[in-house]
N, C-alpha and C. Protein backbone atom coordinates (compact mmCIF):
# COMPACT_ATOMS: atom_id res chain seq x y z
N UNK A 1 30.20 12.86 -0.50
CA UNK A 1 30.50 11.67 0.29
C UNK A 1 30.28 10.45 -0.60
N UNK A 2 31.21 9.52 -0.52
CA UNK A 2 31.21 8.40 -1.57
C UNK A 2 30.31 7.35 -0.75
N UNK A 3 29.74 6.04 -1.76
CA UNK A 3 29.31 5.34 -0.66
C UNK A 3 29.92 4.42 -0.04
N UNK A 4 31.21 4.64 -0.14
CA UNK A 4 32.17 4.03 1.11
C UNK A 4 32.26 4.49 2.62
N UNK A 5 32.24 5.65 1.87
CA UNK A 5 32.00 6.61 3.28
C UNK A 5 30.62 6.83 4.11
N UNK A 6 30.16 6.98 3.30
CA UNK A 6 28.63 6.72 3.70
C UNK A 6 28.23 5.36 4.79
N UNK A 7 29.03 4.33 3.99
CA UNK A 7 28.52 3.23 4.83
C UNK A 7 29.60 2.49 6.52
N UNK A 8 30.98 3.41 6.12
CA UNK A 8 31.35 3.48 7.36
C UNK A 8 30.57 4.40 8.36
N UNK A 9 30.39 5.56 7.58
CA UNK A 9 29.66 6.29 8.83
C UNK A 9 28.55 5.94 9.31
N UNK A 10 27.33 5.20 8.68
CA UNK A 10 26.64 4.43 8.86
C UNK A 10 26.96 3.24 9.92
N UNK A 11 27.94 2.44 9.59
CA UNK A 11 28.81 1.32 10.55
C UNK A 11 28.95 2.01 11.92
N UNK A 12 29.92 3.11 11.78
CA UNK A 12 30.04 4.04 13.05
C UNK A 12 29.03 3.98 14.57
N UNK A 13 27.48 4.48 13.17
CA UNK A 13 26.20 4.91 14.11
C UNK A 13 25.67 3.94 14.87
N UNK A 14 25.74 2.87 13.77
CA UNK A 14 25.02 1.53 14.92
C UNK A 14 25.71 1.07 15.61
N UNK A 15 27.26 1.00 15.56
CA UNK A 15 28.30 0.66 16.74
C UNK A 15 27.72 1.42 17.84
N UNK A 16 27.42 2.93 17.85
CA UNK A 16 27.56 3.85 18.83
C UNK A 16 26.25 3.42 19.66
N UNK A 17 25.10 3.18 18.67
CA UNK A 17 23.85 2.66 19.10
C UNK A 17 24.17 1.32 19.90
N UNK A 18 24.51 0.22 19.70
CA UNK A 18 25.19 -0.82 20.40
C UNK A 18 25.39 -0.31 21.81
N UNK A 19 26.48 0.39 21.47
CA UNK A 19 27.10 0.49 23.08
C UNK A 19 26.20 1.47 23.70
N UNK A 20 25.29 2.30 23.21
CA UNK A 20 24.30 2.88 24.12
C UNK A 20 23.73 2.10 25.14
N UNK A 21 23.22 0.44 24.35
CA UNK A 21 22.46 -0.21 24.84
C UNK A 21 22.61 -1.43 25.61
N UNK A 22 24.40 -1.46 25.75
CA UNK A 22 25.12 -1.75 26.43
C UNK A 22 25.47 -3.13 25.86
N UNK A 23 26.00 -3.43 24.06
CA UNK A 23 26.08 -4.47 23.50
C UNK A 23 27.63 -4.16 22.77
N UNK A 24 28.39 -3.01 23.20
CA UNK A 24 28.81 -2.64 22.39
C UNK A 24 30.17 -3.75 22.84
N UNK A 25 31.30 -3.38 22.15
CA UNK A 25 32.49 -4.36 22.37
C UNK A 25 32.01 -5.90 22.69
N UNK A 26 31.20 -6.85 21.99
CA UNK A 26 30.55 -7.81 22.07
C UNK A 26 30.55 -8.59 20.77
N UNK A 27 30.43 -9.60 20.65
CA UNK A 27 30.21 -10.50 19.60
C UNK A 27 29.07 -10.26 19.08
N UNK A 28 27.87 -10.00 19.80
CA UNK A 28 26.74 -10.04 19.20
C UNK A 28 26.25 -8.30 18.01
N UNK A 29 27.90 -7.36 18.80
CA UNK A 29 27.26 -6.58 18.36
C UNK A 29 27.65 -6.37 16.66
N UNK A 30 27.97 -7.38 16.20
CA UNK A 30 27.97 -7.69 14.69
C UNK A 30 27.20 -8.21 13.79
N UNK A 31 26.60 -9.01 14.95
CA UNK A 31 25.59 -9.98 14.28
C UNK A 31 23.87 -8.73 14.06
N UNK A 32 24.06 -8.07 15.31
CA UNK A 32 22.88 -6.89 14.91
C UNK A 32 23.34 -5.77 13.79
N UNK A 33 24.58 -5.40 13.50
CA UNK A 33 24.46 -4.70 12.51
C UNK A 33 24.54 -5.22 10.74
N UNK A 34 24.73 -6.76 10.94
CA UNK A 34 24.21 -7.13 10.03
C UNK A 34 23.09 -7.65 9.33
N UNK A 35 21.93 -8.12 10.77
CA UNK A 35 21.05 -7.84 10.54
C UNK A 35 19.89 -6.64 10.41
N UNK A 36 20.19 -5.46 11.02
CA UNK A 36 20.09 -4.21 10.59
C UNK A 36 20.27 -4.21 8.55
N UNK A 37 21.38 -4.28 8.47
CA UNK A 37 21.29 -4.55 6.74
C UNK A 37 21.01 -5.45 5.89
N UNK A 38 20.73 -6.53 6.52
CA UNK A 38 19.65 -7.47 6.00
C UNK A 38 18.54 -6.93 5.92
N UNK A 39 18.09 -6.42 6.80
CA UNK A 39 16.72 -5.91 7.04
C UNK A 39 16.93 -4.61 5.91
N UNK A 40 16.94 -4.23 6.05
CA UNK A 40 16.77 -2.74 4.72
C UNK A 40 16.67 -3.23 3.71
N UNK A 41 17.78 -4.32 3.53
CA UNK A 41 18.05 -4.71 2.07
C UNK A 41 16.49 -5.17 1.91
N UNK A 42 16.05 -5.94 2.22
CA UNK A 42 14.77 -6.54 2.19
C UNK A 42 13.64 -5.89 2.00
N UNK A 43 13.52 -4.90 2.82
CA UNK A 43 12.84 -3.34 2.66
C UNK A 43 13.20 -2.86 1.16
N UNK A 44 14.24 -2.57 0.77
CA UNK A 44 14.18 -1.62 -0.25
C UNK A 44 14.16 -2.73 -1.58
N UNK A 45 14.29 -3.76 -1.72
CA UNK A 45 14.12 -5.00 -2.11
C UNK A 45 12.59 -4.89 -2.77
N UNK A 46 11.85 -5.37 -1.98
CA UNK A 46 10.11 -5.75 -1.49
C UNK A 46 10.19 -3.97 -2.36
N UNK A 47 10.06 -3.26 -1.61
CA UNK A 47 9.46 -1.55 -2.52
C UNK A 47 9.84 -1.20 -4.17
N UNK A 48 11.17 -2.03 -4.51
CA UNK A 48 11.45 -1.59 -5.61
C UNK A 48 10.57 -2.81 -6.88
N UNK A 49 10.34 -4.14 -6.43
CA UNK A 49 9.68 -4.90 -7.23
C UNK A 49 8.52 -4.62 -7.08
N UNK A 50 7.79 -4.07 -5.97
CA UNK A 50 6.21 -3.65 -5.72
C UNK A 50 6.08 -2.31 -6.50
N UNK A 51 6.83 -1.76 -6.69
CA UNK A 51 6.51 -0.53 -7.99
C UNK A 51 6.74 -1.28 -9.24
N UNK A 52 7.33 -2.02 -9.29
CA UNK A 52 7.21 -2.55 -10.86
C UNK A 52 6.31 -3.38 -11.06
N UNK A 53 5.30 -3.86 -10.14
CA UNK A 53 4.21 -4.46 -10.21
C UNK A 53 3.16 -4.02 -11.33
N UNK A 54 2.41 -4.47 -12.34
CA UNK A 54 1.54 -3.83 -13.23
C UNK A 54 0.59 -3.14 -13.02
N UNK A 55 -0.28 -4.02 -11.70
CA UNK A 55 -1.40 -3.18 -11.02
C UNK A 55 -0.86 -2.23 -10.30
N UNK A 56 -0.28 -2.46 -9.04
CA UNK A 56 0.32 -1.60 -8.24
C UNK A 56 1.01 -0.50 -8.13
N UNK A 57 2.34 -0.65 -9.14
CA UNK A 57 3.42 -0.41 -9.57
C UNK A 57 3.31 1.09 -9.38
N UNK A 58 2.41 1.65 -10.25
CA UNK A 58 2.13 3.14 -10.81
C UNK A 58 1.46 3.89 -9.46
N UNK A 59 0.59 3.56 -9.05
CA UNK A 59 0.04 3.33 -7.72
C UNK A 59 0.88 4.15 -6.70
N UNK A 60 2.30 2.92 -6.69
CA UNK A 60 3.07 3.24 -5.30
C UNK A 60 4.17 4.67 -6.00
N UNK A 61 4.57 4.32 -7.25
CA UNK A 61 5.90 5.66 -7.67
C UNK A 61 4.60 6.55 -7.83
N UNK A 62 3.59 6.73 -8.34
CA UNK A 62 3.23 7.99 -7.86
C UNK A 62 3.12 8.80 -6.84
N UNK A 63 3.25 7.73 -5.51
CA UNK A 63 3.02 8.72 -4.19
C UNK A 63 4.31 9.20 -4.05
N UNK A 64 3.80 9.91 -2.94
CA UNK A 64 5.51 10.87 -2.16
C UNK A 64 6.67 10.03 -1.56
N UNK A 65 5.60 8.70 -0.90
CA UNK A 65 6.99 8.34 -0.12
C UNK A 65 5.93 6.54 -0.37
N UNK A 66 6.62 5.62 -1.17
CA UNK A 66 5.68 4.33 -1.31
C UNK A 66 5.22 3.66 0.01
N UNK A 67 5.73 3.62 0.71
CA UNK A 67 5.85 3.01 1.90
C UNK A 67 4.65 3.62 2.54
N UNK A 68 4.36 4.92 3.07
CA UNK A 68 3.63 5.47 3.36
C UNK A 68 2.01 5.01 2.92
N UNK A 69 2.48 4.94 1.57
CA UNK A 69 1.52 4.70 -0.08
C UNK A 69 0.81 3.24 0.37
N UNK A 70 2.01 2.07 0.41
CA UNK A 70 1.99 1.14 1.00
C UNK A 70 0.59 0.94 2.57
N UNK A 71 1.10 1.90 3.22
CA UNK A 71 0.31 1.57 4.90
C UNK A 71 -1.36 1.89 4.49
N UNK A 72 -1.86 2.24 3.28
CA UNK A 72 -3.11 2.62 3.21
C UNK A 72 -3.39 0.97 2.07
N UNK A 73 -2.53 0.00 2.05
CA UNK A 73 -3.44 -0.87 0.94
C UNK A 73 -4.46 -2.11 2.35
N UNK A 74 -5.37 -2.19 1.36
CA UNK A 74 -5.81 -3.37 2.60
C UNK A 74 -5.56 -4.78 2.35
N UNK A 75 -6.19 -5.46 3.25
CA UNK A 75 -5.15 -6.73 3.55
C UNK A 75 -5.30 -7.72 2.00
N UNK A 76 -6.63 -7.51 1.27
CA UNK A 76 -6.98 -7.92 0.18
C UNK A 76 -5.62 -7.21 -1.21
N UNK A 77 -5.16 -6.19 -0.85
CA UNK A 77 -4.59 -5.22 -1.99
C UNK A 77 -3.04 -6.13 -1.96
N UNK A 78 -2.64 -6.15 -0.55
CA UNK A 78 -1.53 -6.71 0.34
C UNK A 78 -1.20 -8.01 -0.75
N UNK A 79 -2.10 -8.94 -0.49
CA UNK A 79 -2.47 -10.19 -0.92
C UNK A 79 -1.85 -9.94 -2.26
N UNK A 80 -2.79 -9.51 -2.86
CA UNK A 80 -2.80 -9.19 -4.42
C UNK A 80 -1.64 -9.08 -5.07
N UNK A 81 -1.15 -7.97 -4.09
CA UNK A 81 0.49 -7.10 -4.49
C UNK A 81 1.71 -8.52 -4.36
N UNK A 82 1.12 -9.23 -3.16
CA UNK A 82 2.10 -10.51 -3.37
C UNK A 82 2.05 -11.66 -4.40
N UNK A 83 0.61 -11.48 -5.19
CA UNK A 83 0.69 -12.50 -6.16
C UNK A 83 2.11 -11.71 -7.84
N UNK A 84 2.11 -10.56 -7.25
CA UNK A 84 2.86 -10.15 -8.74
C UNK A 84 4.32 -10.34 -8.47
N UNK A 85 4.68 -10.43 -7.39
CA UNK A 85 6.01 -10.36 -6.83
C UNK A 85 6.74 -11.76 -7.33
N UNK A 86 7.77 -10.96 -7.83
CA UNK A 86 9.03 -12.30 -8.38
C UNK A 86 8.93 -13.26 -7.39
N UNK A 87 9.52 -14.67 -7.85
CA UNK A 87 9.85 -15.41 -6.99
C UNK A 87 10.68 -15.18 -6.40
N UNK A 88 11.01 -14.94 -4.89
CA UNK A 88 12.52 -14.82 -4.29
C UNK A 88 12.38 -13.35 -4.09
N UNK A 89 11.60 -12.39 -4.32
CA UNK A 89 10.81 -11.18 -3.20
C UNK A 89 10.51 -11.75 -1.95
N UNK A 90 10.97 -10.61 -0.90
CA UNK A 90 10.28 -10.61 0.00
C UNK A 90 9.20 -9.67 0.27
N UNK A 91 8.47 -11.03 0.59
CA UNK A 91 7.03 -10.69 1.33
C UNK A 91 6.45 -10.14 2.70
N UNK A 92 6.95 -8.08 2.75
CA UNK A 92 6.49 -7.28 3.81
C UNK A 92 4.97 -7.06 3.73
N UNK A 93 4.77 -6.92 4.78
CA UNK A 93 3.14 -6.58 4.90
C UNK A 93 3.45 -4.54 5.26
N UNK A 94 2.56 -4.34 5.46
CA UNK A 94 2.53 -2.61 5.64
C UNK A 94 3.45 -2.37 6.49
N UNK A 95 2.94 -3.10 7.82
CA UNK A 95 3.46 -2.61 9.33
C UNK A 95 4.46 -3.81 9.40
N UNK A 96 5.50 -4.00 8.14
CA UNK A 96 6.78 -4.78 8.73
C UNK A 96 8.01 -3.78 7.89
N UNK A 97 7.33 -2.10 6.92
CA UNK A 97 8.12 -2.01 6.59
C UNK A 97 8.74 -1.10 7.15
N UNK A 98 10.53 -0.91 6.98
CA UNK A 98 11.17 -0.11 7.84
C UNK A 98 10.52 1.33 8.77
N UNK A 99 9.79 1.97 7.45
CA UNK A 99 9.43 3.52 7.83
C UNK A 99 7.93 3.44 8.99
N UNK A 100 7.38 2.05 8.76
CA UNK A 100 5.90 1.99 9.30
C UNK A 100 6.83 1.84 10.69
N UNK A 101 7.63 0.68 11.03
CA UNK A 101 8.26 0.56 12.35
C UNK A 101 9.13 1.88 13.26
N UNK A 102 9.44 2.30 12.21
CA UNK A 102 10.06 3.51 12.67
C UNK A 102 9.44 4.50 13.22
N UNK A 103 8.07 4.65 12.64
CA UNK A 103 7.13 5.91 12.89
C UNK A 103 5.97 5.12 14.13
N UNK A 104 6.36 4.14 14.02
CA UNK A 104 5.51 3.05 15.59
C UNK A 104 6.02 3.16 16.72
N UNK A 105 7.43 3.26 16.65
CA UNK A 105 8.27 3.49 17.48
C UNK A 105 7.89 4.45 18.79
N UNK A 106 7.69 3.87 20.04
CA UNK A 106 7.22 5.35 21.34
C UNK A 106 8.35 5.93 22.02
């Protein structure tokens, strides 16, 4: 699957999600699936400069899944991890990143 395809079928899912929730055939329901990919982008954004961090960096690509890696730093580590971050990173805390919300989810 190319990632053309990938990202229609992707397009597809959150349309379908939309109209589950009764937004679908709507103006707005564009504006949520682009913020849906704002949001990731930002997510995978924030994880890929926080592994290249000097302190951190090694830290997070050694675990299984960073994010995960991520939900165990404390609010002091948090801090820290944001002083290494490029200018123009975004700045997630543990429980703003995709997989922490996802697994919060009831």
């Amino acid at each position: 699957m190319t990632i053309d395809q990938a990202t229609k079928k992707l397009i597809d899912a959150l349309k379908q999600t939309c109209g589950s929730f009764g937004l679908g055939n709507d103006g707005n329901e564009y504006k949520i699936i682009i913020q849906v990919f704002l949001y990731k982008y930002f997510n995978d954004k924030f994880g890929y400069e926080a592994k290249r961090t000097p302190i951190f960096g090694e830290r997070l690509t050694a675990a299984e899944r960073w994010d995960a890696e991520y939900d165990t730093f404390t609010p002091d580590e948090v801090l820290d991890l944001f002083d290494f971050l490029p200018a123009g990173t975004p700045r997630l805390r543990p429980e703003h990143t995709i997989a922490h919300l996802y697994n919060a989810q009831g």
